[in-house]
Structure formats: C-alpha cells, structure tokens
N, C-alpha and C. Protein backbone atom coordinates (compact mmCIF):
# COMPACT_ATOMS: atom_id res chain seq x y z
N UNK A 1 0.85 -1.20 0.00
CA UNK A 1 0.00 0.00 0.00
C UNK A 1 0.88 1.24 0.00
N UNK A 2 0.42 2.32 -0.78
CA UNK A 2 1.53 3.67 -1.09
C UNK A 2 1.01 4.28 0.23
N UNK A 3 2.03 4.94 0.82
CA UNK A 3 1.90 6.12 1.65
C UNK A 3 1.36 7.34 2.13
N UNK A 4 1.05 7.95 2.50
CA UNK A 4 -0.29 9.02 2.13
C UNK A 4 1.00 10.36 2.23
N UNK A 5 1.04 11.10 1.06
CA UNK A 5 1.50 12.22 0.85
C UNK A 5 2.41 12.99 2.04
N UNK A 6 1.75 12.83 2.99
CA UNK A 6 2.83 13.56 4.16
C UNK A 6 3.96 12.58 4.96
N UNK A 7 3.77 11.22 4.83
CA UNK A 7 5.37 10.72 5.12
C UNK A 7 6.31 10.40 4.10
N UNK A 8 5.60 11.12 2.76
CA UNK A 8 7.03 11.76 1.70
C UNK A 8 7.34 12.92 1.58
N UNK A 9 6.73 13.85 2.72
CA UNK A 9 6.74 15.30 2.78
C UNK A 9 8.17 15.37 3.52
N UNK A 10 9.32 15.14 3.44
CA UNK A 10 10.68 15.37 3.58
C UNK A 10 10.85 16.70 4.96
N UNK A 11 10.36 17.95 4.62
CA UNK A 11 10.42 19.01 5.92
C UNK A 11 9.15 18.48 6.34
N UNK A 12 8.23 18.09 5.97
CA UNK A 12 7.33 17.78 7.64
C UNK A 12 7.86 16.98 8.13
N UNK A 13 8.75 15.88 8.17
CA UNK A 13 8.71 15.09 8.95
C UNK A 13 10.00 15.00 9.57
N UNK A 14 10.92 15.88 8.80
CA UNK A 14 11.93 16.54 9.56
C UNK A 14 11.94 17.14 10.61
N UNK A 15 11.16 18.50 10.92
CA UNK A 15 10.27 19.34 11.61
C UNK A 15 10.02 18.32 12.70
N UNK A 16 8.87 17.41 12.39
CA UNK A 16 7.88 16.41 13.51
C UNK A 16 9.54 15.73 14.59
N UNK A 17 10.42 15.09 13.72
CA UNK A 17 11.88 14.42 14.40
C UNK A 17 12.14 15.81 15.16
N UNK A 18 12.95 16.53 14.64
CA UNK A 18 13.33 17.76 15.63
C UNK A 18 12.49 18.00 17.02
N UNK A 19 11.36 18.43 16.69
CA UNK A 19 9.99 18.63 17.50
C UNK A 19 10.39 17.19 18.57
N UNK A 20 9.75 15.98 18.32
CA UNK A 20 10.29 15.17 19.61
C UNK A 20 11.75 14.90 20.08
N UNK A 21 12.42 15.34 19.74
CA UNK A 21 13.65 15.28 20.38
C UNK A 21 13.79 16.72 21.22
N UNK A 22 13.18 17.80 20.65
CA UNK A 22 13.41 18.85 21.37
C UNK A 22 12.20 18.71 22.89
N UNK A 23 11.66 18.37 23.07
CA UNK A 23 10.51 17.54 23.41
C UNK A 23 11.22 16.69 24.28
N UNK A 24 11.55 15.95 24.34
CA UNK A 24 12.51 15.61 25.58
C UNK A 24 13.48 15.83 25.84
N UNK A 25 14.42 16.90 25.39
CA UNK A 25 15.52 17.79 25.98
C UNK A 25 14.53 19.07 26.87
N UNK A 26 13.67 19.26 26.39
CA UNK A 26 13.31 20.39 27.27
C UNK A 26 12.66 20.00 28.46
N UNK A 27 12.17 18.72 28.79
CA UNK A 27 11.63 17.68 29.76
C UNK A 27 12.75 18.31 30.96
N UNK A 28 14.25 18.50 30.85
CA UNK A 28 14.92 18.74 31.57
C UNK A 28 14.55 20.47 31.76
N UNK A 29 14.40 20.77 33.34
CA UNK A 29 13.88 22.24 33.63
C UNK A 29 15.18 23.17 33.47
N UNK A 30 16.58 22.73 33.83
CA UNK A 30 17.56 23.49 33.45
C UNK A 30 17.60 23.96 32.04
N UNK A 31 17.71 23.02 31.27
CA UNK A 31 17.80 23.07 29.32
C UNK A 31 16.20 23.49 29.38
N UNK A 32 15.70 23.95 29.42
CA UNK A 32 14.32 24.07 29.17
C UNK A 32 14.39 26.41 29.28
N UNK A 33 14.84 26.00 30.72
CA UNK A 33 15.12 27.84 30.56
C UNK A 33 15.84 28.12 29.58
N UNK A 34 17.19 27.43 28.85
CA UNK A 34 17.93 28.19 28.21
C UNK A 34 17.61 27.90 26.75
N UNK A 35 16.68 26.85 26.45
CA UNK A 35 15.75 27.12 25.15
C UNK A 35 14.74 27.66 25.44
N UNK A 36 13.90 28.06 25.76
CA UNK A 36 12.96 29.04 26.22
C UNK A 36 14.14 30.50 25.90
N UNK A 37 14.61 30.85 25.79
CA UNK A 37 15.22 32.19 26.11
C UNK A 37 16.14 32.14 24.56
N UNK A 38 16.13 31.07 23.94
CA UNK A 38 16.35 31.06 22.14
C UNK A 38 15.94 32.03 21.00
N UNK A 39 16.52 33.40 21.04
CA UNK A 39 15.61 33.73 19.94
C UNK A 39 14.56 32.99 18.90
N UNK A 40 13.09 33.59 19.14
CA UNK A 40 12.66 32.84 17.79
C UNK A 40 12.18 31.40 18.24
N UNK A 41 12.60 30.80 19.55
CA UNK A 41 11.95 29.63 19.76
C UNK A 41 10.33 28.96 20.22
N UNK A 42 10.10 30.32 21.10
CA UNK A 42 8.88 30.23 21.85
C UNK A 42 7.76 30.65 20.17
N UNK A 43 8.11 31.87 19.64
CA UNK A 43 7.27 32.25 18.67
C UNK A 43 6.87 31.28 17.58
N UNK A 44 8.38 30.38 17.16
CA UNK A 44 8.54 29.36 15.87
C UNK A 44 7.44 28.54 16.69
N UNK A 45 7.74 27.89 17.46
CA UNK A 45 6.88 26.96 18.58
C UNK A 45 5.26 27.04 18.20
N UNK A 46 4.94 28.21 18.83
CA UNK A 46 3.48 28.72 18.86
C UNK A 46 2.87 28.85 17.66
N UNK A 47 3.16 29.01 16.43
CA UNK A 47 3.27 28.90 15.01
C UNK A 47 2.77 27.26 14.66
N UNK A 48 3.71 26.90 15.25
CA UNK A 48 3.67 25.39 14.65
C UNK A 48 2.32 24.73 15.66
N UNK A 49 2.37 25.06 16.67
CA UNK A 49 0.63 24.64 17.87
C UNK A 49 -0.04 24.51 16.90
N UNK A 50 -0.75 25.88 15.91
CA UNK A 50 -1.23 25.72 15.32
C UNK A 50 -1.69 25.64 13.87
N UNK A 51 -0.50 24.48 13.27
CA UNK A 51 -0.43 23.86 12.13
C UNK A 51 -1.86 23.05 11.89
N UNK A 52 -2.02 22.98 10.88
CA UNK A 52 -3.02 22.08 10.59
C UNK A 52 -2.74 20.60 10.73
N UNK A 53 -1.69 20.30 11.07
CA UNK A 53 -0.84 18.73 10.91
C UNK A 53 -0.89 18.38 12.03
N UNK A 54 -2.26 17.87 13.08
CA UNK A 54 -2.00 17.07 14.10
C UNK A 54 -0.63 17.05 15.04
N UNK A 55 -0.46 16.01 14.04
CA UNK A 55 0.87 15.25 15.29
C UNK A 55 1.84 16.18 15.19
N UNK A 56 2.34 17.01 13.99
CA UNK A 56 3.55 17.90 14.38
C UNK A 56 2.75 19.42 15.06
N UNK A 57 1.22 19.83 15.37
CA UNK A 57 1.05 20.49 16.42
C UNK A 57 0.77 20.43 17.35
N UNK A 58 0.67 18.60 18.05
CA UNK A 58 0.62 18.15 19.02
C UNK A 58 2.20 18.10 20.10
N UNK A 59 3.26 18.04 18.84
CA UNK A 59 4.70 18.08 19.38
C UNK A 59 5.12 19.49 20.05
N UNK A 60 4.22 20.48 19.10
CA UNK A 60 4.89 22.10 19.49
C UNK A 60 4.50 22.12 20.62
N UNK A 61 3.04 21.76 20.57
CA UNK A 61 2.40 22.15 22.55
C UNK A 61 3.05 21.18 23.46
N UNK A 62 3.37 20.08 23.17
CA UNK A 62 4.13 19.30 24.26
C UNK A 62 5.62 20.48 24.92
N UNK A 63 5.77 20.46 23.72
CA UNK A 63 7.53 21.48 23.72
C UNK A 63 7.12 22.89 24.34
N UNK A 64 5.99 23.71 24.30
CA UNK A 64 6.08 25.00 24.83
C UNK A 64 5.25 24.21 26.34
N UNK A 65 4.54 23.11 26.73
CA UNK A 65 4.17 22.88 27.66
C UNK A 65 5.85 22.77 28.51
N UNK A 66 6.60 22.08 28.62
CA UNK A 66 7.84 21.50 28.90
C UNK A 66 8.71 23.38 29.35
N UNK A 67 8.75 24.44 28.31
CA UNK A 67 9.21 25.33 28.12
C UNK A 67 8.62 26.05 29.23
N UNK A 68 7.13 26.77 29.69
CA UNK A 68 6.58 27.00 30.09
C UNK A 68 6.34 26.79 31.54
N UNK A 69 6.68 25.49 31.78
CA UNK A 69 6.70 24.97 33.30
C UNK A 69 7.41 25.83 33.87
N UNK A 70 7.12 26.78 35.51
CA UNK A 70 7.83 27.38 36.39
C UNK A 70 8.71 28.14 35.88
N UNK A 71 8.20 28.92 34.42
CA UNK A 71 9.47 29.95 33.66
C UNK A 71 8.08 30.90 33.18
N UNK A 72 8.12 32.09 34.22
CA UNK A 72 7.05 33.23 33.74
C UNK A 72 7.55 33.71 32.37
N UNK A 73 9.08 34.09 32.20
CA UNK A 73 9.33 34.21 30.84
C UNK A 73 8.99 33.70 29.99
N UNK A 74 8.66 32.42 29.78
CA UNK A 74 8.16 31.90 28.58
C UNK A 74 6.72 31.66 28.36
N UNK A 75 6.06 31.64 30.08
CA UNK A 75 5.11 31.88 29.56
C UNK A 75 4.22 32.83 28.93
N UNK A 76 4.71 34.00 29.28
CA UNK A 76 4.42 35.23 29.19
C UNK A 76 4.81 35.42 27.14
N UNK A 77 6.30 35.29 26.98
CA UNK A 77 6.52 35.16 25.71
C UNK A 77 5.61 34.15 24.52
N UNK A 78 4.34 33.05 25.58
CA UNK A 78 3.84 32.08 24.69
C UNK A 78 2.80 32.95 24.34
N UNK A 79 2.33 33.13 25.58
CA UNK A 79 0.93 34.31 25.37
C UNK A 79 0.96 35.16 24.28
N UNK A 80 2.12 35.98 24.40
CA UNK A 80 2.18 36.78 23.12
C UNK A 80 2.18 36.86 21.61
N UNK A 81 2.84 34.98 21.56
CA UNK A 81 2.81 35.03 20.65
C UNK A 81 1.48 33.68 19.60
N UNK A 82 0.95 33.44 20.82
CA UNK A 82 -0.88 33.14 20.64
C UNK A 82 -0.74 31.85 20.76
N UNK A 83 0.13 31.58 21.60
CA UNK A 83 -0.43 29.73 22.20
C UNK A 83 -1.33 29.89 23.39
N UNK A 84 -1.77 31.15 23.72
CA UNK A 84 -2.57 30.76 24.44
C UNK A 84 -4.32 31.04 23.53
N UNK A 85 -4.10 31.48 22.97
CA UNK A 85 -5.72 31.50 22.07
C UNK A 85 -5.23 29.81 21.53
N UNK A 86 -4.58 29.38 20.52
CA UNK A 86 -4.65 27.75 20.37
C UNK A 86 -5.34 27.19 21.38
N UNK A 87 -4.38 27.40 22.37
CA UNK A 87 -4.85 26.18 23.11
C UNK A 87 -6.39 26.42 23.92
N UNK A 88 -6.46 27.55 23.94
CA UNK A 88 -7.74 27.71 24.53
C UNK A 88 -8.86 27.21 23.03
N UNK A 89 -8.86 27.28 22.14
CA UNK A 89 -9.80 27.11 20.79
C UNK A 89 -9.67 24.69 21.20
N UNK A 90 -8.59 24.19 21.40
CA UNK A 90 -8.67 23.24 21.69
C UNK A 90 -9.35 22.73 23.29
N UNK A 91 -9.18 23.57 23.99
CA UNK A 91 -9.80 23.21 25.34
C UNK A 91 -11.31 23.29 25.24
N UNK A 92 -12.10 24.24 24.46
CA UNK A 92 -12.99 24.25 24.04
C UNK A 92 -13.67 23.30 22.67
N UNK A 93 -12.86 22.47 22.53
CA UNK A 93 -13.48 21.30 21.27
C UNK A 93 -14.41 20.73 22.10
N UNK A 94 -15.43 20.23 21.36
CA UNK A 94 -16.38 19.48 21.87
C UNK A 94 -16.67 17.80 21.29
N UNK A 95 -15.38 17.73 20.87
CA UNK A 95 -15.39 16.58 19.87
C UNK A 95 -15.36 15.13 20.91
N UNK A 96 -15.41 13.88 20.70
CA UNK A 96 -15.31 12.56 21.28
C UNK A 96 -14.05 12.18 21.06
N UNK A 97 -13.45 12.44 19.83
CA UNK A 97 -12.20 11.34 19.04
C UNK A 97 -11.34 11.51 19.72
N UNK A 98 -10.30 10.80 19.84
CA UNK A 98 -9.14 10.31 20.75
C UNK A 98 -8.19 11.54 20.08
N UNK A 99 -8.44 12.22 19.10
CA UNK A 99 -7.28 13.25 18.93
C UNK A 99 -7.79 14.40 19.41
N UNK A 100 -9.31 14.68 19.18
CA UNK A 100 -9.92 15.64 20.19
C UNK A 100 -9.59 15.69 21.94
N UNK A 101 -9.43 14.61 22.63
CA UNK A 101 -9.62 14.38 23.55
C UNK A 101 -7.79 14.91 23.95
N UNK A 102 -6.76 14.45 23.25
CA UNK A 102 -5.78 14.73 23.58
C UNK A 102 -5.36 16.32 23.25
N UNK A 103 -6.10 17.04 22.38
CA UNK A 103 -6.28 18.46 22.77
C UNK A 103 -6.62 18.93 23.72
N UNK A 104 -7.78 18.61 23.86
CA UNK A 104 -8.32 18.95 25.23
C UNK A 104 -7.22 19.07 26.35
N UNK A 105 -6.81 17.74 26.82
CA UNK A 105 -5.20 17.60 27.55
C UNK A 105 -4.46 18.63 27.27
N UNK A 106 -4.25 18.69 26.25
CA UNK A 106 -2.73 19.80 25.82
C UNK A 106 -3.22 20.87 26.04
N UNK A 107 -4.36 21.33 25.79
CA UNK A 107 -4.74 22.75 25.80
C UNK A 107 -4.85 23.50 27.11
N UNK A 108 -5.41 22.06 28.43
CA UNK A 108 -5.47 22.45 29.57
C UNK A 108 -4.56 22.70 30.25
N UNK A 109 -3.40 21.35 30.31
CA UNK A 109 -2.10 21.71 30.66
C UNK A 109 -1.07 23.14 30.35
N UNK A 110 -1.61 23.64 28.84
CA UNK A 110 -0.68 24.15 28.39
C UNK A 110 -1.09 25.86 29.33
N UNK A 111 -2.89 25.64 29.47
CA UNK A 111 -3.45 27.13 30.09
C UNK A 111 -3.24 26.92 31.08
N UNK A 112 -2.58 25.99 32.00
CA UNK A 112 -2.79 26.08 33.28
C UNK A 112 -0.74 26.31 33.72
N UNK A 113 -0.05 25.81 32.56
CA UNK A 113 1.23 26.45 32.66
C UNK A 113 0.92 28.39 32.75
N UNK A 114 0.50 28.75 31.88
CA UNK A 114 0.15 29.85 31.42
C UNK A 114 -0.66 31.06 32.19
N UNK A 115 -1.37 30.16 33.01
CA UNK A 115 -2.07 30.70 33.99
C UNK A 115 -1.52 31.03 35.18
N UNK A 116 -0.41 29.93 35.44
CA UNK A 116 0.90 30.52 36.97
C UNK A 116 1.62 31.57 36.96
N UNK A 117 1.51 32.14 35.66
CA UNK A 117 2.29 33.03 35.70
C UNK A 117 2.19 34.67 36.30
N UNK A 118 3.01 35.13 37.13
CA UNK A 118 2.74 35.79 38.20
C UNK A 118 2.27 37.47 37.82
N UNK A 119 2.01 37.80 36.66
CA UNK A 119 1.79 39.16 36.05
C UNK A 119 -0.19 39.28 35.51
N UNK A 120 -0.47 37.67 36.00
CA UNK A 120 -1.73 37.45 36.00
C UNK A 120 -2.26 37.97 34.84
N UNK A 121 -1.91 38.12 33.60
CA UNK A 121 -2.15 38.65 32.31
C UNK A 121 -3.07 37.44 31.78
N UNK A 122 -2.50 36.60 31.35
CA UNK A 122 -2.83 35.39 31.18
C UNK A 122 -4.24 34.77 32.03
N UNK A 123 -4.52 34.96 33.07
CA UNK A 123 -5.68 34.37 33.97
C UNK A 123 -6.41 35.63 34.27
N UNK A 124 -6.49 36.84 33.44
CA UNK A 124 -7.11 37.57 33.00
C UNK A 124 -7.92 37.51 31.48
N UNK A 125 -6.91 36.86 30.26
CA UNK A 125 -7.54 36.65 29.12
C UNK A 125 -8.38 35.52 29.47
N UNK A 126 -7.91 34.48 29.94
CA UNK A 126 -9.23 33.11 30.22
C UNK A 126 -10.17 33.38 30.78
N UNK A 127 -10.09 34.19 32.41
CA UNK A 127 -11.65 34.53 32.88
C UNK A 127 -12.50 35.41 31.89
N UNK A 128 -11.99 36.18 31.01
CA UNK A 128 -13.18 36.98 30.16
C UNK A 128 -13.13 36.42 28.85
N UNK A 129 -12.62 35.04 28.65
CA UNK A 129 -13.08 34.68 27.35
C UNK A 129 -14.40 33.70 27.49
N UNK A 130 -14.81 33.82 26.64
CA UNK A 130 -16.47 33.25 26.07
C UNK A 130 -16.39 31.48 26.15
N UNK A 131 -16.95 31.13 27.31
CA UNK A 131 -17.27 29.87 27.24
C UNK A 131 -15.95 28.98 28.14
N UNK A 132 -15.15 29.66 28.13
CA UNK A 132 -13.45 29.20 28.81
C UNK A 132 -14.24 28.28 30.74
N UNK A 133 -14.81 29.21 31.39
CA UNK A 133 -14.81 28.77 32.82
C UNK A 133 -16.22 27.43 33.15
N UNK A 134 -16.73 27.98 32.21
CA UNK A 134 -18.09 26.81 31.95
C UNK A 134 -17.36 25.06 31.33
N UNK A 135 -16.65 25.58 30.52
CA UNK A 135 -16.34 24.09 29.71
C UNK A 135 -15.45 23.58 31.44
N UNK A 136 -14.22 24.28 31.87
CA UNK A 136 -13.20 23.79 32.74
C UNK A 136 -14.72 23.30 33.47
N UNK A 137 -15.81 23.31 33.97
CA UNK A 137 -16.76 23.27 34.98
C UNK A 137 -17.02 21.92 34.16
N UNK A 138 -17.30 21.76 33.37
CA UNK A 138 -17.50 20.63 32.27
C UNK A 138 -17.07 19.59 32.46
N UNK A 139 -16.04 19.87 32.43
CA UNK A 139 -14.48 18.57 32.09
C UNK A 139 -14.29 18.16 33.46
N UNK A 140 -15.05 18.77 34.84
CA UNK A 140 -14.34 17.90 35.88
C UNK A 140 -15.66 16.88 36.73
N UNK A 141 -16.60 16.58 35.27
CA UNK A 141 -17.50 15.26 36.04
C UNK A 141 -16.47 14.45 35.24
N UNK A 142 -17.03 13.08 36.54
CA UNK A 142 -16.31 12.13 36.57
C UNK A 142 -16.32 10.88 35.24
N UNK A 143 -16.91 11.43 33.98
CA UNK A 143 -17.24 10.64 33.01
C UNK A 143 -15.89 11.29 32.06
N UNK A 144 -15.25 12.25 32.29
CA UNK A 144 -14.26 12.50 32.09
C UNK A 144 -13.16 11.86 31.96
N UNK A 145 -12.05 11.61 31.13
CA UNK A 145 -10.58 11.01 31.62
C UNK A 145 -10.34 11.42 32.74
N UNK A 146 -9.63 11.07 33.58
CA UNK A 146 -9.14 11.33 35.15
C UNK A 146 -7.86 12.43 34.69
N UNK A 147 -7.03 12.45 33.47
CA UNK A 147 -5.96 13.07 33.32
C UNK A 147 -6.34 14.47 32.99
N UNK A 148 -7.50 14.60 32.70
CA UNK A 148 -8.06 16.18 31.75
C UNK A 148 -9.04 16.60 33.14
N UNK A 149 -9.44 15.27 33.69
CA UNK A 149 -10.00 16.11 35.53
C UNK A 149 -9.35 16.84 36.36
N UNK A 150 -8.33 16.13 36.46
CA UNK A 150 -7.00 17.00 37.24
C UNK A 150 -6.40 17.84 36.57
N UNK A 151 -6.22 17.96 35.39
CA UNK A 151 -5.43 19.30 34.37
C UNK A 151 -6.85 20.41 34.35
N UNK A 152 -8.11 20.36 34.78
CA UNK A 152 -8.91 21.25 34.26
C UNK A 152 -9.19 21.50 36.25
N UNK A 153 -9.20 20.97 37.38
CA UNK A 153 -8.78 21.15 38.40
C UNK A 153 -7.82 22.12 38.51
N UNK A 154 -6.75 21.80 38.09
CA UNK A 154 -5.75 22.72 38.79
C UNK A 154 -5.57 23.86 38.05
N UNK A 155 -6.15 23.61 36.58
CA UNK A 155 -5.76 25.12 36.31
C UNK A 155 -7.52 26.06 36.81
N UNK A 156 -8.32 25.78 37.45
CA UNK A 156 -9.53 26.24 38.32
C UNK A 156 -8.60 26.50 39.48
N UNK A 157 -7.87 26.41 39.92
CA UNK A 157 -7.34 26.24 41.22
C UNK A 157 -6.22 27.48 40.58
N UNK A 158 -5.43 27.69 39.64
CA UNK A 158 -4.66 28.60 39.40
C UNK A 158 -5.28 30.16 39.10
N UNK A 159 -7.07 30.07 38.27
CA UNK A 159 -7.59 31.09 37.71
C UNK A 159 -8.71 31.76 39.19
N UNK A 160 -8.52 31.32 40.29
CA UNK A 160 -8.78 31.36 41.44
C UNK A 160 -8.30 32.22 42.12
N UNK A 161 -6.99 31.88 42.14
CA UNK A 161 -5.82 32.25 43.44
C UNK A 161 -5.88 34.09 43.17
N UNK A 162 -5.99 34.19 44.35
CA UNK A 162 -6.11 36.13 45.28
C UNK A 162 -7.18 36.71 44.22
N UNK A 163 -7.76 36.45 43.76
CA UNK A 163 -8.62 37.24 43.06
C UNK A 163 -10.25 36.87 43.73
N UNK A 164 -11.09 37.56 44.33
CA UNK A 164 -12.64 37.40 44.55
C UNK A 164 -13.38 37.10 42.78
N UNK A 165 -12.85 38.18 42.50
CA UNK A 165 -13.69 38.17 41.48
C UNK A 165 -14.03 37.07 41.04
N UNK A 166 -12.45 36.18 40.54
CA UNK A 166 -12.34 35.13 39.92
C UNK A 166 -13.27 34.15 40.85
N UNK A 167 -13.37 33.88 42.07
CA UNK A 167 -13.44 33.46 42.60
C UNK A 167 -15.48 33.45 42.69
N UNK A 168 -15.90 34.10 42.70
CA UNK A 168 -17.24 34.74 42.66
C UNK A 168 -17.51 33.80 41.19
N UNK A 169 -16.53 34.53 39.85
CA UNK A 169 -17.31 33.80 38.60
C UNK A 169 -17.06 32.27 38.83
N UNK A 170 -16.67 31.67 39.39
CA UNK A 170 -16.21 30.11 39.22
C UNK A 170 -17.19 29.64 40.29
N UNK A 171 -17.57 30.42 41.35
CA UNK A 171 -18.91 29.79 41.90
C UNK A 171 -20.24 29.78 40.98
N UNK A 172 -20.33 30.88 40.41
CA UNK A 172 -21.45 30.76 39.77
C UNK A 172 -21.61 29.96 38.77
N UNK A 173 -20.29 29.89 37.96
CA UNK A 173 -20.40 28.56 36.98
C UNK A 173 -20.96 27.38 37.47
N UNK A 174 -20.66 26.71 38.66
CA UNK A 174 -21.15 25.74 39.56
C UNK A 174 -19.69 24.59 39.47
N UNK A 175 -18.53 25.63 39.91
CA UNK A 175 -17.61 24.89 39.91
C UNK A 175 -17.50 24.42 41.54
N UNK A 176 -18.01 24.92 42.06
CA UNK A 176 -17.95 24.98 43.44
C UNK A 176 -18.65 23.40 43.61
N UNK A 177 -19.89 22.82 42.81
CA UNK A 177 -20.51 22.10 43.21
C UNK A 177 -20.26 20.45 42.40
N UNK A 178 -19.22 21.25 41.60
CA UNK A 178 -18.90 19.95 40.42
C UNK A 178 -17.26 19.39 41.28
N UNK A 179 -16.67 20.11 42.00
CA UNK A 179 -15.48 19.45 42.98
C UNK A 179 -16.04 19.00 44.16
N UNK A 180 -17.28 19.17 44.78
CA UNK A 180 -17.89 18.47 45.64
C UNK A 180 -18.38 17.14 45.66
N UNK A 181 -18.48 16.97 43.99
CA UNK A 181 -18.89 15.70 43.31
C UNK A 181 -17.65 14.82 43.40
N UNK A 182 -16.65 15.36 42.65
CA UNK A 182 -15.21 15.17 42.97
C UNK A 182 -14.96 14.47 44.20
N UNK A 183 -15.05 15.29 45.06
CA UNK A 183 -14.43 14.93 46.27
C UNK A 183 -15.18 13.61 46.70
N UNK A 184 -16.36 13.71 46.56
CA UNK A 184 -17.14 12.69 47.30
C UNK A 184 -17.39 11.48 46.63
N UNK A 185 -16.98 11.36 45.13
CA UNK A 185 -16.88 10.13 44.40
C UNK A 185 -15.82 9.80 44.53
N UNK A 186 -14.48 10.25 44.83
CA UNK A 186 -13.17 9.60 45.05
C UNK A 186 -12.81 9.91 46.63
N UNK A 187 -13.28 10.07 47.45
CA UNK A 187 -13.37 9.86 48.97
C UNK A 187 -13.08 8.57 49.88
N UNK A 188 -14.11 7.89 48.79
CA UNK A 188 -14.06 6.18 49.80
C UNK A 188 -12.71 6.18 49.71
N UNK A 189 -12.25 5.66 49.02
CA UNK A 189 -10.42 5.40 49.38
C UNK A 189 -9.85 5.83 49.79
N UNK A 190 -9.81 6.84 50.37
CA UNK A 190 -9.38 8.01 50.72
C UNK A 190 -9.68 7.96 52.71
N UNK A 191 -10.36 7.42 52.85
CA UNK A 191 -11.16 7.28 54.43
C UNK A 191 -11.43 5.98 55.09
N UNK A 192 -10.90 6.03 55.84
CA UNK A 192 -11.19 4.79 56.40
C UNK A 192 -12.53 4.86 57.54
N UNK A 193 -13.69 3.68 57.14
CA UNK A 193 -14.51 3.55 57.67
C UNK A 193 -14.94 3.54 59.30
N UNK A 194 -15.13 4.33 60.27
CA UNK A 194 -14.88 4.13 61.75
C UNK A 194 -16.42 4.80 62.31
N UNK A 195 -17.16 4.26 63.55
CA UNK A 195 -17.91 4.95 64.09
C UNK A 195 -17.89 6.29 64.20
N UNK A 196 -16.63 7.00 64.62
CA UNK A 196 -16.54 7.71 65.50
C UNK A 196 -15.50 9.08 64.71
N UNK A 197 -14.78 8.77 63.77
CA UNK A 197 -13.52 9.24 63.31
C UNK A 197 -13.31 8.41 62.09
N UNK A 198 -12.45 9.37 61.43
CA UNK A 198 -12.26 9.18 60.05
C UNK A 198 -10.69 9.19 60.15
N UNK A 199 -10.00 8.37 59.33
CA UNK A 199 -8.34 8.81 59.05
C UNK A 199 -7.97 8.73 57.62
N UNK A 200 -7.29 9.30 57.29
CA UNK A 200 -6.96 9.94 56.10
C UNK A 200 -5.77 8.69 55.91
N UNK A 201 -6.43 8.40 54.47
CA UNK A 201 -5.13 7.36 54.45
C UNK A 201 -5.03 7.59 52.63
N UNK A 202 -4.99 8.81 52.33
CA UNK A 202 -4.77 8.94 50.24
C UNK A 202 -3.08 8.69 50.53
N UNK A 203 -2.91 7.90 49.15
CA UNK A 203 -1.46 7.88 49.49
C UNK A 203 -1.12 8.73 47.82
C-alpha cells in the first residue's frame, strides 16, 4: 500500500523528528530555561501549535508545555505570541475522538502552565473569554478522563488564586458544586470507615 503524501513530505517530517527530540531535551527544567530564552523559539513553537498537521502540532504544545513549566518568561513570551488563544480554541473542542480528547489535555495543561504566571495577564484573558470557565466546569465530572480532571482542576485552582472576582465567577459557573462531586466520588479510598472518626489514608 503507497503512503499518504505527508510521510514523503521530507520538511514535515523533519520538523515532527526535531519537534520530539526537542521535546525531551526540554523535559529537563535546566535546558528548558535556556531554550525558552532562544531567539525565535517560543514564537517558531506557537506557530507550529497551530499547524493544521496534528501530530507535528501536538509536538509544538508538548515542547512549549515543557518550556513553560515554572518559567514566567516563557510563559508570558507564549501568550504573546498566541499559544494561548490555540490552546484555549482546543480546550474548548467538543469533539469525542481520541485526537480531540488529547487536545483537550494539551490545551489544559498548556493554560494552566500559562495561567501561573505571576503578572496574572494570562488568567485575566481566560476569565473573560467566552465559554473558557463553563467548559473547565464541564471537564471535571467524573465521566471525564481522570488526566483532563486534574489538568482542568488545577488550572480552576490557578484562575482562582487572590482574586474574589475570579473566585465569585467560578462559583457561579457551579464549579464549586462539580469538585464536591469530585471529592465525594473519590473519597471512599481516601477514608477509612470508623464509628466515630475518620483517618486519612490517600497515598
């Protein structure tokens, strides 16, 4: 059987090799600041998020996710240069398919890198974008992957922190009542059964 046009595409799949190898060099947080700080890397990056080519814009967001970790510089530099609208347009898919679903992932992870960052720019564009705090309210019943529960958790937990406001819109979404669900469907294990007293035994 012949090949389908893009694994004889010579620079895409050049590009896609580079992309995972850079992809686990940046896994390391030392090498990660000093590519992050690459002319041209964070921007080329964010460019490529949103290629039309799947798997080589599934590699860029892995790579600015990796970049992004605990480096306000880069996240701040991703923002600018629009991985954070990507990934927010993917956190918002409403699709089933297993490549939808791993957007979803990337997109959350990548806003919730994006969202730590301490100039709060970033967790300013998500609370006033259209539909952004309702879907995260969405994604954390338990019919959910468990991996996109906890990535859409914590970045609720990042678009939160010192702000009322934030804090006010994420009750009203009924986020308040969808981690209560949370809590109390993954609890049993968590408690050990006693008349009298409870002990905490999550490991």
């Amino acid at each position: 059987m012949a090949g389908s046009a893009e694994e004889y595409d010579i620079d895409l799949q050049t590009v896609i090799k580079a992309l995972n190898v850079l992809m686990n060099v940046s896994a390391n947080d030392d090498l990660a600041v000093r590519i992050g700080q690459m002319p041209g890397c964070i921007d080329t990056l964010s460019r490529l998020q949103a290629h039309k080519h799947a798997p080589l814009a599934v590699l860029a967001a892995r790579c600015l996710i990796n970049l992004t970790h605990s480096n306000p510089a880069a996240a701040s530099a991703a923002d600018k240069a629009g991985a954070l609208n990507t990934a927010t347009i993917w956190l918002l898919s409403v699709s089933s398919t297993a490549q939808s679903q791993a957007r979803i992932k990337l997109g959350c992870w990548l806003l919730g890198n994006l969202a730590t960052a301490p100039d709060a720019t970033c967790r300013a564009k998500l609370l006033g974008a259209p539909g952004v705090i309702q879907r995260l309210v969405e994604l954390l019943t338990p019919g959910s992957p468990e991996a996109i529960i906890v990535l859409s958790a914590q970045l609720l937990s990042s678009l939160a922190r010192e702000s009322y406001t934030a804090q006010t819109l994420l009750a009203k979404a009924g986020a308040v009542g969808a981690l209560m669900q949370l809590v109390e469907a993954h609890s049993g294990s968590c408690l050990e059964d006693g008349p009298s007293q409870a002990t905490l035994k999550c490991k």
